[in-house]
PDB file of N, CA and C in Angstrom:
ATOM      1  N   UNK A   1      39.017   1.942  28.655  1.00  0.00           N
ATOM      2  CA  UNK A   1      38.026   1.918  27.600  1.00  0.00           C
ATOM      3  C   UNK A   1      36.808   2.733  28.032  1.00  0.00           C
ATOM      4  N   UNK A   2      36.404   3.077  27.024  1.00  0.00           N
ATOM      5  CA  UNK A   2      34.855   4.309  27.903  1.00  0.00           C
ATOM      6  C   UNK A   2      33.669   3.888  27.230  1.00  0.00           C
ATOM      7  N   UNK A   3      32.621   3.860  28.500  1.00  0.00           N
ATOM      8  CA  UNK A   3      31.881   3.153  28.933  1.00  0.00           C
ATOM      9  C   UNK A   3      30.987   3.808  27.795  1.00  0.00           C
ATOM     10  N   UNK A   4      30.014   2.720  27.093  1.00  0.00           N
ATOM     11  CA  UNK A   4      29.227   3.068  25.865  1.00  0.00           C
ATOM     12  C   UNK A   4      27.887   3.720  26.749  1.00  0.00           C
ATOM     13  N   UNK A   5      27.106   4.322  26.057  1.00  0.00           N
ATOM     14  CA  UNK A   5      25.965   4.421  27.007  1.00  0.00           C
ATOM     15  C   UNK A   5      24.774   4.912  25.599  1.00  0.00           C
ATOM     16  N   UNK A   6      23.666   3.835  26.204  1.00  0.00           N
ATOM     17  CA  UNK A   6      22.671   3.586  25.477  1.00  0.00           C
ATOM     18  C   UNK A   6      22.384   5.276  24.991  1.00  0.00           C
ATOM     19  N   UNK A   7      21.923   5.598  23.552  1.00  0.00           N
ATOM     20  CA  UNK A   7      21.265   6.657  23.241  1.00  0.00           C
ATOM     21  C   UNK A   7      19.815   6.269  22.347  1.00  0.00           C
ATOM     22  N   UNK A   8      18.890   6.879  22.998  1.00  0.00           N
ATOM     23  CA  UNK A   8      17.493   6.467  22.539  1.00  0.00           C
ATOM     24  C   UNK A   8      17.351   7.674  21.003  1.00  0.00           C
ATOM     25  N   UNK A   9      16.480   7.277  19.896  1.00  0.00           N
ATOM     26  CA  UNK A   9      16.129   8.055  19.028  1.00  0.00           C
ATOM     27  C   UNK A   9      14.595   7.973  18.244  1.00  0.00           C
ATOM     28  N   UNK A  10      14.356   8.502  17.860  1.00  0.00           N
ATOM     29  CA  UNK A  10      13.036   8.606  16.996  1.00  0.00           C
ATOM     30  C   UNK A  10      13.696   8.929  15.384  1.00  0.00           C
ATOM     31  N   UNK A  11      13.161   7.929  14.322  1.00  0.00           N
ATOM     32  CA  UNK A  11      12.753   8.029  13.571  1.00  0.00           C
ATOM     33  C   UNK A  11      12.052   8.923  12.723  1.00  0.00           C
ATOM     34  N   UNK A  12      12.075  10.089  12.257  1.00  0.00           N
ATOM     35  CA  UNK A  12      10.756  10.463  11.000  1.00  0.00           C
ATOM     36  C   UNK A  12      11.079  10.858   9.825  1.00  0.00           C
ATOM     37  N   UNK A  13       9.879  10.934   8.725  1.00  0.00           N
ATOM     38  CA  UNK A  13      10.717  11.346   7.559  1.00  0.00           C
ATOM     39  C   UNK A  13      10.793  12.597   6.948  1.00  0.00           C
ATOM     40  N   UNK A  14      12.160  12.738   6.571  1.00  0.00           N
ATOM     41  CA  UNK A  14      12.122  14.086   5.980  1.00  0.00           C
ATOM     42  C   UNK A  14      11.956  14.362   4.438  1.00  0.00           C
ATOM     43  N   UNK A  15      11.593  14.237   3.904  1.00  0.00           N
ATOM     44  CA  UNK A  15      10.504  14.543   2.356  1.00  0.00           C
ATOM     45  C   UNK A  15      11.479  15.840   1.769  1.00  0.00           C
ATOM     46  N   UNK A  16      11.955  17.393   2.559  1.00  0.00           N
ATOM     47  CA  UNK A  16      12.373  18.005   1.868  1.00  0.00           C
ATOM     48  C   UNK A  16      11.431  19.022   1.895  1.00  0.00           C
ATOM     49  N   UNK A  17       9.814  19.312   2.080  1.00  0.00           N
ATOM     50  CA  UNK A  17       9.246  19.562   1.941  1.00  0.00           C
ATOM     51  C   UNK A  17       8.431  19.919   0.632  1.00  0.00           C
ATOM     52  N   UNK A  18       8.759  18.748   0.141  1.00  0.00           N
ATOM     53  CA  UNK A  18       7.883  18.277  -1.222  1.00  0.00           C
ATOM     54  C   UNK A  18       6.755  17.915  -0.949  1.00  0.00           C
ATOM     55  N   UNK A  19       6.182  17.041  -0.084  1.00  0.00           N
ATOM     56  CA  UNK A  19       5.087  17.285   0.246  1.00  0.00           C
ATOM     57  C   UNK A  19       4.355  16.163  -0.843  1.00  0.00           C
ATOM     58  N   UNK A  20       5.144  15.608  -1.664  1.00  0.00           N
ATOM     59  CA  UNK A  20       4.474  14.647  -2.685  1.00  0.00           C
ATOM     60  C   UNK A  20       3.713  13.279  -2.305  1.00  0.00           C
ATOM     61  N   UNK A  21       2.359  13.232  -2.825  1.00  0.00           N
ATOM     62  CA  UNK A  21       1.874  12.112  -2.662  1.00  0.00           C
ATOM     63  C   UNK A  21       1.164  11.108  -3.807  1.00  0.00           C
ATOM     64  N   UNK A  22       1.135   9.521  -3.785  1.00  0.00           N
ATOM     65  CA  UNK A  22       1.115   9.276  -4.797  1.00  0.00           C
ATOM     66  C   UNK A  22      -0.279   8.214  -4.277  1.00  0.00           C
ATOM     67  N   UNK A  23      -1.362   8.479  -5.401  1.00  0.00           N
ATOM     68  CA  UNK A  23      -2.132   7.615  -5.034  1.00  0.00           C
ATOM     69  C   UNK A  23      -2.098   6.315  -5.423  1.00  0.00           C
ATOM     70  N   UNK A  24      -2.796   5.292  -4.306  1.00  0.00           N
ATOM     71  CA  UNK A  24      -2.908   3.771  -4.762  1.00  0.00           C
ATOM     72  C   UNK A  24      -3.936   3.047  -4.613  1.00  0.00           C
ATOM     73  N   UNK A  25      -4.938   2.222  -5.331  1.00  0.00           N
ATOM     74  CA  UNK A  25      -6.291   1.926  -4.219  1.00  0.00           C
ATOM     75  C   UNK A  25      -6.089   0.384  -4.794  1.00  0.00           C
ATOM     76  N   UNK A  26      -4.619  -0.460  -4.676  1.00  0.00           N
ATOM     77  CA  UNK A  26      -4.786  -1.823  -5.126  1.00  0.00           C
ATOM     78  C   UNK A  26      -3.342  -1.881  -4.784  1.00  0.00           C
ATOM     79  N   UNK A  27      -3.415  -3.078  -3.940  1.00  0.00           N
ATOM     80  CA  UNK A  27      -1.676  -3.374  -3.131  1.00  0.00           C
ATOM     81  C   UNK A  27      -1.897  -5.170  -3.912  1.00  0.00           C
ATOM     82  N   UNK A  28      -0.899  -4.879  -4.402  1.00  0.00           N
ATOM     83  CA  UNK A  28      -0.404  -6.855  -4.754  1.00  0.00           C
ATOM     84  C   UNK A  28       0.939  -7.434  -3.570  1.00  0.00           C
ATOM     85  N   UNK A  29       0.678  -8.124  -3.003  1.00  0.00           N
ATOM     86  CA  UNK A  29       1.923  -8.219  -1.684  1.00  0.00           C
ATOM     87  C   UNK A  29       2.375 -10.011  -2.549  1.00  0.00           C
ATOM     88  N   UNK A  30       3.831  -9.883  -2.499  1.00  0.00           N
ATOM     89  CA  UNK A  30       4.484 -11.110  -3.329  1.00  0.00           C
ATOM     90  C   UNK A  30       5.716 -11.283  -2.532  1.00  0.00           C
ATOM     91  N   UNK A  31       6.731 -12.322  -2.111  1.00  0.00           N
ATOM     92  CA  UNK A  31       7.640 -12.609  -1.397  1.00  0.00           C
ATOM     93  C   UNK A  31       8.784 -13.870  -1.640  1.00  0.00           C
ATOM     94  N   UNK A  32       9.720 -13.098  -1.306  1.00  0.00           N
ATOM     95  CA  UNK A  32      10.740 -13.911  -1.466  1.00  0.00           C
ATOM     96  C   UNK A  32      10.896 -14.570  -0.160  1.00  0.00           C
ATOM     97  N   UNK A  33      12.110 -15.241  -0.064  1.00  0.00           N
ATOM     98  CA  UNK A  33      12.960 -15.987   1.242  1.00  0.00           C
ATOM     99  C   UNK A  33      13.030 -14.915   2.123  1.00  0.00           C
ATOM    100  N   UNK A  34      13.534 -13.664   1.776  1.00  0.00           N
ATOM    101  CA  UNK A  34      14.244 -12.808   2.290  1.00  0.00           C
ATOM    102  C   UNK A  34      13.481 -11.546   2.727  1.00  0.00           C
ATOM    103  N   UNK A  35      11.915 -10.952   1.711  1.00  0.00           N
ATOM    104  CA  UNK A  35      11.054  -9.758   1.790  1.00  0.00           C
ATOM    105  C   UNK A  35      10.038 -10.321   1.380  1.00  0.00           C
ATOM    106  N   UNK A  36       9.705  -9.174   1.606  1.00  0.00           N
ATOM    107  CA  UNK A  36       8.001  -8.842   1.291  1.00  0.00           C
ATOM    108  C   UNK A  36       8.159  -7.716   0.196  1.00  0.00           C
ATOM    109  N   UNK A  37       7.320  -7.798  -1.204  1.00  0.00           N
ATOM    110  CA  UNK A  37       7.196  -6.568  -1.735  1.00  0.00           C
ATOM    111  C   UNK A  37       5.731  -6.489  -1.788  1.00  0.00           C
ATOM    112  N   UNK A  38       5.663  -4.942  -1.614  1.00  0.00           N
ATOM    113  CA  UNK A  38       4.327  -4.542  -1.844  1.00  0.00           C
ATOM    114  C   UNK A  38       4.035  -3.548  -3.310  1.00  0.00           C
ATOM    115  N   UNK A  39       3.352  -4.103  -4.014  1.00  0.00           N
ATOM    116  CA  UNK A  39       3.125  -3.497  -5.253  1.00  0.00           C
ATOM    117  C   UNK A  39       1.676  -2.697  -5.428  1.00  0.00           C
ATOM    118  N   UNK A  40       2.163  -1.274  -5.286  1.00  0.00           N
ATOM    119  CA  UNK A  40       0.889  -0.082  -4.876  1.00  0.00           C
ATOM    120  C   UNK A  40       0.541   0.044  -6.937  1.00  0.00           C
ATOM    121  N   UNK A  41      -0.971  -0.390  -6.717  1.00  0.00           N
ATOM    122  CA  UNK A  41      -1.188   0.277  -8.436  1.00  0.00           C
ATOM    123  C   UNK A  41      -2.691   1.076  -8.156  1.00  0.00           C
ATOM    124  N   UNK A  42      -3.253   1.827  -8.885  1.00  0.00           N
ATOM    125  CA  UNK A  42      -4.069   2.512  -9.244  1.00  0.00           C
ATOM    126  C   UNK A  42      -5.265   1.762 -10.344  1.00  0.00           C
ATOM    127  N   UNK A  43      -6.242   1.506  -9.679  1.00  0.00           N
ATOM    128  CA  UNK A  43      -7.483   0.972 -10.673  1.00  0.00           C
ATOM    129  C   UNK A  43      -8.504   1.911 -10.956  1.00  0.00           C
ATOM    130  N   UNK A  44      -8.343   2.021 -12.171  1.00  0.00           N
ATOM    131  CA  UNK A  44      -9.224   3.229 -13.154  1.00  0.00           C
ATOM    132  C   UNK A  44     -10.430   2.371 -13.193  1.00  0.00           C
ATOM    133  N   UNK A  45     -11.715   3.232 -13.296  1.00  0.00           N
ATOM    134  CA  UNK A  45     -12.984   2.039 -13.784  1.00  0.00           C
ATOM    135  C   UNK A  45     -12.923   2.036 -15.558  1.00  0.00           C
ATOM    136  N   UNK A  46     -13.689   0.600 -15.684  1.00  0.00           N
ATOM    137  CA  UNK A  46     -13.570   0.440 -17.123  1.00  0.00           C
ATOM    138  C   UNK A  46     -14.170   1.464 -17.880  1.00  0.00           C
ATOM    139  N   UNK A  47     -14.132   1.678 -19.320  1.00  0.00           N
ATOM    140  CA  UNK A  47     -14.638   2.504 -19.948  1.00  0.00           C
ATOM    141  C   UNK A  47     -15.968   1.523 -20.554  1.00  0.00           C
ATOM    142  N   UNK A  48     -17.394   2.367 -20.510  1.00  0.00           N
ATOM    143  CA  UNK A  48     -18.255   1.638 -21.307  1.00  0.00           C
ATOM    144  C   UNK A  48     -18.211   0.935 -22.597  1.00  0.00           C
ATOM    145  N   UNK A  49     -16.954   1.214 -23.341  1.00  0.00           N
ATOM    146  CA  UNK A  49     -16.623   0.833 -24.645  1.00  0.00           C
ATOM    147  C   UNK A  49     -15.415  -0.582 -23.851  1.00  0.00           C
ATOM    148  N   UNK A  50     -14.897  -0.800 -22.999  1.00  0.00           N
ATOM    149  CA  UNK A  50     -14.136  -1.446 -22.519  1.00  0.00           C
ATOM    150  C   UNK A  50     -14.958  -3.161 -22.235  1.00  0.00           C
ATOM    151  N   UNK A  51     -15.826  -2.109 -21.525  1.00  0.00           N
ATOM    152  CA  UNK A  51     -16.401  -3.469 -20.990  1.00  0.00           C
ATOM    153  C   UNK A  51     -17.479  -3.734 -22.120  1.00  0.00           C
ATOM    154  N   UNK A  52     -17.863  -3.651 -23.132  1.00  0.00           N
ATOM    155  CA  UNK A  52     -18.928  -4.181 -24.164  1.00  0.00           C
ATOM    156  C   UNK A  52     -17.382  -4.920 -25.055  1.00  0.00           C
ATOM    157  N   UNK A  53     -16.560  -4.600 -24.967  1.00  0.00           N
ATOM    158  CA  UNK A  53     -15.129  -4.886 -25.475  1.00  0.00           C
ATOM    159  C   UNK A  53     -14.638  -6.765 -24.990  1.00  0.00           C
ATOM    160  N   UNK A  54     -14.758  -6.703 -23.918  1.00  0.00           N
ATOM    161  CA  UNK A  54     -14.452  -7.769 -22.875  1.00  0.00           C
ATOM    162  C   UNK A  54     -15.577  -8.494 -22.956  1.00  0.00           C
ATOM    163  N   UNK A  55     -17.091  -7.935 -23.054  1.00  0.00           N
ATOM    164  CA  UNK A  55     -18.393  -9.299 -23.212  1.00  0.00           C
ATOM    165  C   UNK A  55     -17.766  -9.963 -24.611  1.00  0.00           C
ATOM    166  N   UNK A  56     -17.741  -9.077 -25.612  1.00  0.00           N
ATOM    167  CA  UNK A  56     -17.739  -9.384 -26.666  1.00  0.00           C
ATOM    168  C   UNK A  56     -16.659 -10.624 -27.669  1.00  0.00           C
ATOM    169  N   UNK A  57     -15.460 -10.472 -26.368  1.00  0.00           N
ATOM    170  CA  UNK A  57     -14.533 -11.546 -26.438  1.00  0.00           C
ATOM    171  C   UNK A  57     -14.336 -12.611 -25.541  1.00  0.00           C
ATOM    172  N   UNK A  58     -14.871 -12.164 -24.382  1.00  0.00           N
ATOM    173  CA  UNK A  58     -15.220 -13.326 -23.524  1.00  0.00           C
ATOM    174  C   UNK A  58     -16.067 -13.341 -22.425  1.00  0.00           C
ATOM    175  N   UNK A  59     -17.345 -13.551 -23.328  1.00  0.00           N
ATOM    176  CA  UNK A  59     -18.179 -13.298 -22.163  1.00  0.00           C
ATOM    177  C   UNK A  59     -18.562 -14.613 -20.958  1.00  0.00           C
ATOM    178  N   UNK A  60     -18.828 -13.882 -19.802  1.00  0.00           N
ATOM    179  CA  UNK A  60     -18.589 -15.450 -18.448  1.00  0.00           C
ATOM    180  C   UNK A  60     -17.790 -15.920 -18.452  1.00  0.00           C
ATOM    181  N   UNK A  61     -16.383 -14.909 -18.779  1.00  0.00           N
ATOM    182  CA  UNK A  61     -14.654 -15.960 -18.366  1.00  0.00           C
ATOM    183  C   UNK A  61     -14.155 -14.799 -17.480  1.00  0.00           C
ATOM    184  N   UNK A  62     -13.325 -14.891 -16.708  1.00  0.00           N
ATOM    185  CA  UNK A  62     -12.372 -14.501 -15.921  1.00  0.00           C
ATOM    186  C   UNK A  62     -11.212 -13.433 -17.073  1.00  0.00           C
ATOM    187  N   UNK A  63     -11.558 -12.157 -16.849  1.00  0.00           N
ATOM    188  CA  UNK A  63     -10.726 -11.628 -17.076  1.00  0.00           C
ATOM    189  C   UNK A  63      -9.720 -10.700 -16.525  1.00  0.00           C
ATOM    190  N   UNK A  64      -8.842 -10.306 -17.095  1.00  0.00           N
ATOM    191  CA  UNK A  64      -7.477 -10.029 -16.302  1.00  0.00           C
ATOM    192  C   UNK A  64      -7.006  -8.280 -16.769  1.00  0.00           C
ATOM    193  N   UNK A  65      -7.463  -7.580 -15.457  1.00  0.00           N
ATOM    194  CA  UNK A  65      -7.179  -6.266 -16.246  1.00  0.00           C
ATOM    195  C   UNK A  65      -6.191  -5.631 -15.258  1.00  0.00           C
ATOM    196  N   UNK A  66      -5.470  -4.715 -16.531  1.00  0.00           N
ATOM    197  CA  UNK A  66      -3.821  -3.861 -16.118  1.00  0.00           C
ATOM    198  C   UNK A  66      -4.154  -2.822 -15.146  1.00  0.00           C
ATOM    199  N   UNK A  67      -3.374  -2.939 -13.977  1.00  0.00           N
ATOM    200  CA  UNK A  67      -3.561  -1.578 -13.364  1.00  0.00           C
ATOM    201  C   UNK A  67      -2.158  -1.005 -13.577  1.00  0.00           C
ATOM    202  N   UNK A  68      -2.079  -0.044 -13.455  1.00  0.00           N
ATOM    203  CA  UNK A  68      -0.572   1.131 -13.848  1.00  0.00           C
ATOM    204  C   UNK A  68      -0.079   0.637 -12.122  1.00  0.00           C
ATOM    205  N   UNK A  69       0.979   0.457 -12.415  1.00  0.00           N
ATOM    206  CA  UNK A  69       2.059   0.484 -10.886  1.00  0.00           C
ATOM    207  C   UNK A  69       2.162   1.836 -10.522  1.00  0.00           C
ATOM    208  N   UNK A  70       2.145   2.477  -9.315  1.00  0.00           N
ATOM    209  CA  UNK A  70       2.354   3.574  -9.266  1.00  0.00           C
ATOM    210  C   UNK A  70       3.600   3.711  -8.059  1.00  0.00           C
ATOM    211  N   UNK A  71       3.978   2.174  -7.503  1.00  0.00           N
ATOM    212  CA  UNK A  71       4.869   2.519  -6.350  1.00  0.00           C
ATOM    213  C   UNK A  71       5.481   0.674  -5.958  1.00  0.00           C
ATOM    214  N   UNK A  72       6.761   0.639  -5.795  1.00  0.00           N
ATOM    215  CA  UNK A  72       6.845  -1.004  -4.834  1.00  0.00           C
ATOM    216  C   UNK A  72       7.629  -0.576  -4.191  1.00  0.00           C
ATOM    217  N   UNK A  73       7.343  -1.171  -3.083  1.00  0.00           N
ATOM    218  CA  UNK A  73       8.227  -1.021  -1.673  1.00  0.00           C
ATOM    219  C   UNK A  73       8.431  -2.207  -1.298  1.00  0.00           C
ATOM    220  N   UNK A  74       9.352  -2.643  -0.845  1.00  0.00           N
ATOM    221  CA  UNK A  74      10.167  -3.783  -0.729  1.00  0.00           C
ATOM    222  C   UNK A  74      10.472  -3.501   0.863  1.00  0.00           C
ATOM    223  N   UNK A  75      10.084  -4.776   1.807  1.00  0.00           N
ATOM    224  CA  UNK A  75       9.989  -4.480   3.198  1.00  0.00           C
ATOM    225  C   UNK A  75      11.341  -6.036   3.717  1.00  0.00           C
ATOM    226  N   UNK A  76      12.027  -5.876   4.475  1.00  0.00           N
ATOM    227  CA  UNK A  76      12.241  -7.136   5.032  1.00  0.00           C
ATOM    228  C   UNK A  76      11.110  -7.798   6.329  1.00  0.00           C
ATOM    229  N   UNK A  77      11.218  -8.659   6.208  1.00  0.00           N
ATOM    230  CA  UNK A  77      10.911  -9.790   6.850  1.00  0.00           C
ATOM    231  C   UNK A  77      10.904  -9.163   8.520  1.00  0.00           C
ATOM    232  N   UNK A  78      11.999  -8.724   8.809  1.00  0.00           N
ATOM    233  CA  UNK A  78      11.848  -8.081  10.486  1.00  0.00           C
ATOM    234  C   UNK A  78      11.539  -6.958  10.664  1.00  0.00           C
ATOM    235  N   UNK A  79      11.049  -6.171   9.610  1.00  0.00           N
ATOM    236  CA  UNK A  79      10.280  -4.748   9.559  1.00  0.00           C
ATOM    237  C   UNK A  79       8.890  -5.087   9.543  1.00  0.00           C
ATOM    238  N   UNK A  80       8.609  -6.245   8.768  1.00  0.00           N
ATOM    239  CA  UNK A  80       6.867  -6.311   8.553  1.00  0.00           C
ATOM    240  C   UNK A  80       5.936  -6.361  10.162  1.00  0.00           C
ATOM    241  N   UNK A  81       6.791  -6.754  11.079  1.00  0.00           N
ATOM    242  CA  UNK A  81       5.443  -6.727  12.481  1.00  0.00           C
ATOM    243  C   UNK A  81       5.529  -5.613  12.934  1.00  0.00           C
ATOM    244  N   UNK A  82       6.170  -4.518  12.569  1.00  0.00           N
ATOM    245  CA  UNK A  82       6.140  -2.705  13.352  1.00  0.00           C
ATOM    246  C   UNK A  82       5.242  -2.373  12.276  1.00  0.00           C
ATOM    247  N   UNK A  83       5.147  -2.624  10.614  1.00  0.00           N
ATOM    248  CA  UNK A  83       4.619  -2.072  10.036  1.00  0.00           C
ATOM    249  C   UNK A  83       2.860  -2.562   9.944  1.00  0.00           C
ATOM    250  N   UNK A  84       2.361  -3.902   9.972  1.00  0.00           N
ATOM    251  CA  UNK A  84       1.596  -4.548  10.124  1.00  0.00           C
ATOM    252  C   UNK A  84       0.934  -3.893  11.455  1.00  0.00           C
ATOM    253  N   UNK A  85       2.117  -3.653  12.986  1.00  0.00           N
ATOM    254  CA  UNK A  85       1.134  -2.929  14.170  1.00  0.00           C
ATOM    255  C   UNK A  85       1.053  -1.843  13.654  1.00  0.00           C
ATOM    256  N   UNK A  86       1.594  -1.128  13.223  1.00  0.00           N
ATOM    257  CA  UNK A  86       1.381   0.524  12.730  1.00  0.00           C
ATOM    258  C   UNK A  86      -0.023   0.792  11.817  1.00  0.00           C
ATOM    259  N   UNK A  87       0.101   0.185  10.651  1.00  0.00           N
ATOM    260  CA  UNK A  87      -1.589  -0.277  10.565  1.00  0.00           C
ATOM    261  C   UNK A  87      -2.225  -0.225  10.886  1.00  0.00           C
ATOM    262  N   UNK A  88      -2.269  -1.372  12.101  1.00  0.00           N
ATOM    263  CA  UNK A  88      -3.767  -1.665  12.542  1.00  0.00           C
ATOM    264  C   UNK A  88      -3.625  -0.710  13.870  1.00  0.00           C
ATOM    265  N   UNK A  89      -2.872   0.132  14.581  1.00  0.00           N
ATOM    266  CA  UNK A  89      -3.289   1.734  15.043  1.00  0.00           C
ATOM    267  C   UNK A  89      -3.924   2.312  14.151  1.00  0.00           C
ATOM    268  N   UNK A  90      -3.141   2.650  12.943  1.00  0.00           N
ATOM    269  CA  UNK A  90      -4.120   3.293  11.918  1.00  0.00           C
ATOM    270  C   UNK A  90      -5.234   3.494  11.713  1.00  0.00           C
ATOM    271  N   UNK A  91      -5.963   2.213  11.607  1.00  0.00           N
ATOM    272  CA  UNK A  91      -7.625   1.247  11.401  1.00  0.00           C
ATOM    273  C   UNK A  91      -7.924   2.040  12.990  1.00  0.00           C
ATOM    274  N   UNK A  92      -7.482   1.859  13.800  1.00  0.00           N
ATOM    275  CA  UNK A  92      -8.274   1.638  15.042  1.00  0.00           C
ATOM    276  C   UNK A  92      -8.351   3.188  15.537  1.00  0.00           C
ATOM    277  N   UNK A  93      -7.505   3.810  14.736  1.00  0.00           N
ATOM    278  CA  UNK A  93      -7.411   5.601  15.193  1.00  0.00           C
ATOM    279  C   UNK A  93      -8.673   6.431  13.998  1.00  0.00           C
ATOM    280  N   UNK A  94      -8.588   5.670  13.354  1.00  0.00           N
ATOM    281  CA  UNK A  94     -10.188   5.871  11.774  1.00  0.00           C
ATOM    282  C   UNK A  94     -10.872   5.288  12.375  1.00  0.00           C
ATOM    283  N   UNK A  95     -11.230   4.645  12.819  1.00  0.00           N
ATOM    284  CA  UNK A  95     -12.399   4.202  13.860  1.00  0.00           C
ATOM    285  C   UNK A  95     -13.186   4.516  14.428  1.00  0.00           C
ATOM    286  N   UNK A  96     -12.005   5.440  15.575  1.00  0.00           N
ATOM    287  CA  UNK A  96     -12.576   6.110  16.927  1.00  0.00           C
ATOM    288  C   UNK A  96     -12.970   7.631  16.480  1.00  0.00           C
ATOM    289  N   UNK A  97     -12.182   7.989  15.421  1.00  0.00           N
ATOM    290  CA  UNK A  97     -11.988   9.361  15.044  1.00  0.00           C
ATOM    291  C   UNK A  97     -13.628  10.143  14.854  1.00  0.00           C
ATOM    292  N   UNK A  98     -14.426  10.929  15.497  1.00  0.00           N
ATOM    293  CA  UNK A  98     -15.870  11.291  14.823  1.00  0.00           C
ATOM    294  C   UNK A  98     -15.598  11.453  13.306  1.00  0.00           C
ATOM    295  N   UNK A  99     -16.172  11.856  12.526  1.00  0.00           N
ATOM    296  CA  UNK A  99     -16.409  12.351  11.397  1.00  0.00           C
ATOM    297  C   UNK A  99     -17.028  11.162  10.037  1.00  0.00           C
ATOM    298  N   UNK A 100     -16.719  11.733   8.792  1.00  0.00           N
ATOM    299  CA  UNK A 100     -17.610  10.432   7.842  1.00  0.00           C
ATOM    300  C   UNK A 100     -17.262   8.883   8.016  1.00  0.00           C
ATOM    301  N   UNK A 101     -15.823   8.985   8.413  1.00  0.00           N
ATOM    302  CA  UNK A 101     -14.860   7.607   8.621  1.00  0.00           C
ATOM    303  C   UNK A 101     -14.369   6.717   7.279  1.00  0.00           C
ATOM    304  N   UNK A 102     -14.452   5.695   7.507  1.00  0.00           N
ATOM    305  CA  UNK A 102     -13.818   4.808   6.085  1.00  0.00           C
ATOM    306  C   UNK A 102     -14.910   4.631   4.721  1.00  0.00           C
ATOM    307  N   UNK A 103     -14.851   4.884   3.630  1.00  0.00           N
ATOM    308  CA  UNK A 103     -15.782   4.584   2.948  1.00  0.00           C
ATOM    309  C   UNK A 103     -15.661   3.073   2.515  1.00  0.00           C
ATOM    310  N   UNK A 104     -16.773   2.729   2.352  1.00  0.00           N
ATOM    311  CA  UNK A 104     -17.137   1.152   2.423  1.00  0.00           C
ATOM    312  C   UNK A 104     -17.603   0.963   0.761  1.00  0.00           C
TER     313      UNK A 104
END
């Protein structure tokens, strides 16, 4: 029988060179038994006619506004602690980095 022997690899992605990117500035994270989904949407600001719209029907209540989905990614359960450390390198490499940094 012949002897197996460990082969190491790297990971990256190949896109194709599409180069496509999709913006998101609002993650909804929801879960089953089994995953994690992460639901990437896009929040537009209200329109001045929007929000005199919303006093006008309920003003001092809790209201509930649509953002467009623009992406869900669906993670398992034993992927989320590489992706969670990958992150917070992320944070900590915007950090150190000189320049304007994170806007607040």
């Amino acid at each position: 029988m012949a002897e197996l022997k460990q082969i190491n690899f790297t990971i990256v992605p190949d896109d194709g060179g599409r180069g496509e990117r999709t913006y998101a500035n609002f993650c909804a994270i929801s879960q089953t038994p089994f995953d994690c989904t992460l639901t990437f949407c896009e929040v537009l600001p209200l329109s001045e006619e929007e929000i005199r719209s919303l006093n006008a029907t309920s003003p001092g209540t809790d209201t509930v506004v649509r953002a467009p989905v623009r992406a869900r990614v669906v993670v398992p359960f034993q992927v989320l602690p590489n992706l969670v450390a990958a992150l917070q390198e992320q944070l900590r490499n915007v950090g150190s980095t000189p320049g304007p940094g994170p806007v607040h």
